[in-house]
C-alpha atoms as a PDB file:
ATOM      1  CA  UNK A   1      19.203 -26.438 -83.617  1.00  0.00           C
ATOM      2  CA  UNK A   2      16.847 -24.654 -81.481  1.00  0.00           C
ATOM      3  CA  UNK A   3      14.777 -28.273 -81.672  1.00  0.00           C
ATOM      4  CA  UNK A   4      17.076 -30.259 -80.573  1.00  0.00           C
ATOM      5  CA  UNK A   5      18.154 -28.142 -77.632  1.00  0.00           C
ATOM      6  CA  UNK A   6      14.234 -28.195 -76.508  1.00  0.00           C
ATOM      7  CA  UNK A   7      14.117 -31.955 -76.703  1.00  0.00           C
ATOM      8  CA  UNK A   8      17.515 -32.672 -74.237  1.00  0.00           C
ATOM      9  CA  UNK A   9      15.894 -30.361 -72.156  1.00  0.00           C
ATOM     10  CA  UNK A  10      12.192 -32.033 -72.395  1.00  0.00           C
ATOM     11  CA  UNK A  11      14.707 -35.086 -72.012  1.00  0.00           C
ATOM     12  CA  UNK A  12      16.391 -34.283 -68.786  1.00  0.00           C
ATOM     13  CA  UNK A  13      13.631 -33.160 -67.228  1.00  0.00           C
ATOM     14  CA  UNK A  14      11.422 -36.391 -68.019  1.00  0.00           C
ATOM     15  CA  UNK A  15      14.720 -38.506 -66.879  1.00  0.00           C
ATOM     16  CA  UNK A  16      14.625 -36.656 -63.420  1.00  0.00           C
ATOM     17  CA  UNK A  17      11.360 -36.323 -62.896  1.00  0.00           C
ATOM     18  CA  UNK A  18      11.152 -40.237 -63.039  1.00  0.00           C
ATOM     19  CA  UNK A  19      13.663 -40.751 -60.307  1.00  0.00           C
ATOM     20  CA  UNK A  20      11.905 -38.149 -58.274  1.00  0.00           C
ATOM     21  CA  UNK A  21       9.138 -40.512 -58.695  1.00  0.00           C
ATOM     22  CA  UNK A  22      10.956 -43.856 -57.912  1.00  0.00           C
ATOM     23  CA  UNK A  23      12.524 -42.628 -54.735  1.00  0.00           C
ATOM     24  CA  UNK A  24       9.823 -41.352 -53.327  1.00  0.00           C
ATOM     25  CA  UNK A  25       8.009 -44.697 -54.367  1.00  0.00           C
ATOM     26  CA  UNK A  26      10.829 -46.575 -51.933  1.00  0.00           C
ATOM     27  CA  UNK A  27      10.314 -44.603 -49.636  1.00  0.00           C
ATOM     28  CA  UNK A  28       6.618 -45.044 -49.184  1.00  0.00           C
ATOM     29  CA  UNK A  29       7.113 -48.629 -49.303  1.00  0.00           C
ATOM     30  CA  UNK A  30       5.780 -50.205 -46.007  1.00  0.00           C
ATOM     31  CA  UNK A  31       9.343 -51.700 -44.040  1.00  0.00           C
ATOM     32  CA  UNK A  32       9.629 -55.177 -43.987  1.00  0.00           C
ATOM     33  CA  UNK A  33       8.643 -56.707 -40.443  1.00  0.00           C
ATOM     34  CA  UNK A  34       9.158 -60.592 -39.433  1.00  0.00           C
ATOM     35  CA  UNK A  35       6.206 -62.390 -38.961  1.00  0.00           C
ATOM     36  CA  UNK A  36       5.489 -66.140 -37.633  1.00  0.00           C
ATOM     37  CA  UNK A  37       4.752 -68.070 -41.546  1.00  0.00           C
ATOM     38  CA  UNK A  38       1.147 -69.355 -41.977  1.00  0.00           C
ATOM     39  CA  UNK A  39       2.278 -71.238 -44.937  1.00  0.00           C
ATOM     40  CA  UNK A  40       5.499 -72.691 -43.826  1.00  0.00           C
ATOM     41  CA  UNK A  41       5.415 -74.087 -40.571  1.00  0.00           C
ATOM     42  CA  UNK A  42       5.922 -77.385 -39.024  1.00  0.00           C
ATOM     43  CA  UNK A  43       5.140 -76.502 -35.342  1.00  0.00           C
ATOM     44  CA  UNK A  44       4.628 -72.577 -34.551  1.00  0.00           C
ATOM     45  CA  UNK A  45       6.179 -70.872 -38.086  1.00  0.00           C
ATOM     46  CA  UNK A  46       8.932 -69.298 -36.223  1.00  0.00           C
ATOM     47  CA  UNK A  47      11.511 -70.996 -38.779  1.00  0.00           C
ATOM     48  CA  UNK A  48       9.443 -70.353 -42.133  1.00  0.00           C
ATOM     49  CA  UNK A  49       8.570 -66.641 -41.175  1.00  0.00           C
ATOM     50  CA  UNK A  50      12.388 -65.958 -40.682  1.00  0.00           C
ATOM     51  CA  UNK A  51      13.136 -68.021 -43.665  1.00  0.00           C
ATOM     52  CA  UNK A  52      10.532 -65.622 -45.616  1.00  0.00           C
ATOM     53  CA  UNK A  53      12.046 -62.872 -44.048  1.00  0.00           C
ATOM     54  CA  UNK A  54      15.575 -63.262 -45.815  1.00  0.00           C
ATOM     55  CA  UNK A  55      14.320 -65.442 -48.999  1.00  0.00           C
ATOM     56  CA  UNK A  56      15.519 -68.774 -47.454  1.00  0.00           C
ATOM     57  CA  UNK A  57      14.564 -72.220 -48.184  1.00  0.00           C
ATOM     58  CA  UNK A  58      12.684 -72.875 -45.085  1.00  0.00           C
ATOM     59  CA  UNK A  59      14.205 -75.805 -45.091  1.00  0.00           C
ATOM     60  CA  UNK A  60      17.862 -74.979 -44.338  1.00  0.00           C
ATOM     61  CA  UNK A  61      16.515 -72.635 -41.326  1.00  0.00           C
ATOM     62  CA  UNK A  62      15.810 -75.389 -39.941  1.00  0.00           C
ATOM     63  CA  UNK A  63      17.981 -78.073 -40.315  1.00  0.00           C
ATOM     64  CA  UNK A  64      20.331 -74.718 -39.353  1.00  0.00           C
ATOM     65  CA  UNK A  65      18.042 -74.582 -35.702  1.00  0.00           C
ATOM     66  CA  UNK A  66      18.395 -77.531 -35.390  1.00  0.00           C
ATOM     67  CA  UNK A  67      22.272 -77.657 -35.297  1.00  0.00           C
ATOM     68  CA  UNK A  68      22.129 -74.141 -33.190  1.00  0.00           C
ATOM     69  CA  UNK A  69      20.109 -76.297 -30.534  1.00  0.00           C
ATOM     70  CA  UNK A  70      22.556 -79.287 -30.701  1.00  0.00           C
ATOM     71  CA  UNK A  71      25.311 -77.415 -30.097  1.00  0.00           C
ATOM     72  CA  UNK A  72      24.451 -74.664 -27.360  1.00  0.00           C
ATOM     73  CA  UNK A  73      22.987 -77.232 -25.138  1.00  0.00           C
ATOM     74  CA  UNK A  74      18.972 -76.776 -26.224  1.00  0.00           C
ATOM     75  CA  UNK A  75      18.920 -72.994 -25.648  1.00  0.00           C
ATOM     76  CA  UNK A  76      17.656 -72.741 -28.859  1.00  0.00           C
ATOM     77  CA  UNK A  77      14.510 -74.463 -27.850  1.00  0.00           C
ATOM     78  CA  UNK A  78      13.848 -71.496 -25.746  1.00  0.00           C
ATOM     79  CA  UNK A  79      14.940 -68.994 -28.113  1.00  0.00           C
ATOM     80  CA  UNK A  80      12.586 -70.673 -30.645  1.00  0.00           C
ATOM     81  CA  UNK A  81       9.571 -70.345 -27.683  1.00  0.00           C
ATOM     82  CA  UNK A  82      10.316 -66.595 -27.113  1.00  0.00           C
ATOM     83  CA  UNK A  83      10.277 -65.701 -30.824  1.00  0.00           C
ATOM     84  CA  UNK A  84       6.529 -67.871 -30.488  1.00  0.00           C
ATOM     85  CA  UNK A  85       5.578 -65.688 -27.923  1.00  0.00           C
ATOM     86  CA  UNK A  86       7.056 -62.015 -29.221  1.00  0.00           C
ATOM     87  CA  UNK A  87       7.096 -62.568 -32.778  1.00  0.00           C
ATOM     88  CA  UNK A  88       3.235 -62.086 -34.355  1.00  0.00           C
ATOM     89  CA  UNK A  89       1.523 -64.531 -36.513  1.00  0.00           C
ATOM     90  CA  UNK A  90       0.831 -63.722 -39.800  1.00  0.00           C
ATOM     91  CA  UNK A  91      -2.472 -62.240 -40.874  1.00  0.00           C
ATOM     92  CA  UNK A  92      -2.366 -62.476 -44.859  1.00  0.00           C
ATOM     93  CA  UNK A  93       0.040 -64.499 -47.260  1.00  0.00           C
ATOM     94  CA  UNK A  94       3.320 -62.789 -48.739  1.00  0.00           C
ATOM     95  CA  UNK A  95       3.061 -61.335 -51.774  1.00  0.00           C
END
C-alpha cells in the first residue's frame, strides 16, 4: 500500500515539475518579430516576410497586395514602401 502511495506521489510531482518546465520554456522563447524575407522576395521581401510571419503561401500575400492596391487607388504602393523603409531585413534564414 505504502508503495503505491509513494509512487502517485513520485508521480505527481514528476507530472508538475514538467509543466513547470514547459512554461517557463515558452516563456523564454524569443517573441516573434516581422522581418523583410531574404528567401522570398520578388522586389524588397516586404510580402514574403509577412507571409513568413503568419505561415502564408507567399504567394497569396501577394496576389492579396496586389488587389489591396487595385482597389484603394495605389496606396498600397506606398504602404508597401514604408514597410521597406521601417520593417528590417532579415539577417539569418527561419528556422
Amino acid at each position: 500500500m505504502k508503495n503505491i502511495d509513494i509512487t502517485k506521489k513520485i508521480h505527481i510531482f514528476v507530472v508538475r515539475f514538467d509543466k513547470l518546465l514547459t512554461q517557463k520554456q515558452k516563456k523564454m522563447e524569443q517573441p516573434k518579430r516581422l522581418y523583410r524575407s531574404s528567401t522570398e522576395k520578388m522586389i524588397g521581401g516586404v510580402c514574403g516576410g509577412i507571409a513568413e510571419y503568419f505561415t502564408l503561401d507567399p504567394t497569396l500575400v501577394r496576389i492579396g497586395y496586389i488587389l489591396l492596391s487595385l482597389f484603394t487607388v495605389f496606396s498600397g504602393v506606398f504602404a508597401y514602401l514604408i514597410l521597406w523603409i521601417v520593417v528590417p531585413k532579415q539577417k539569418s534564414l527561419p528556422q
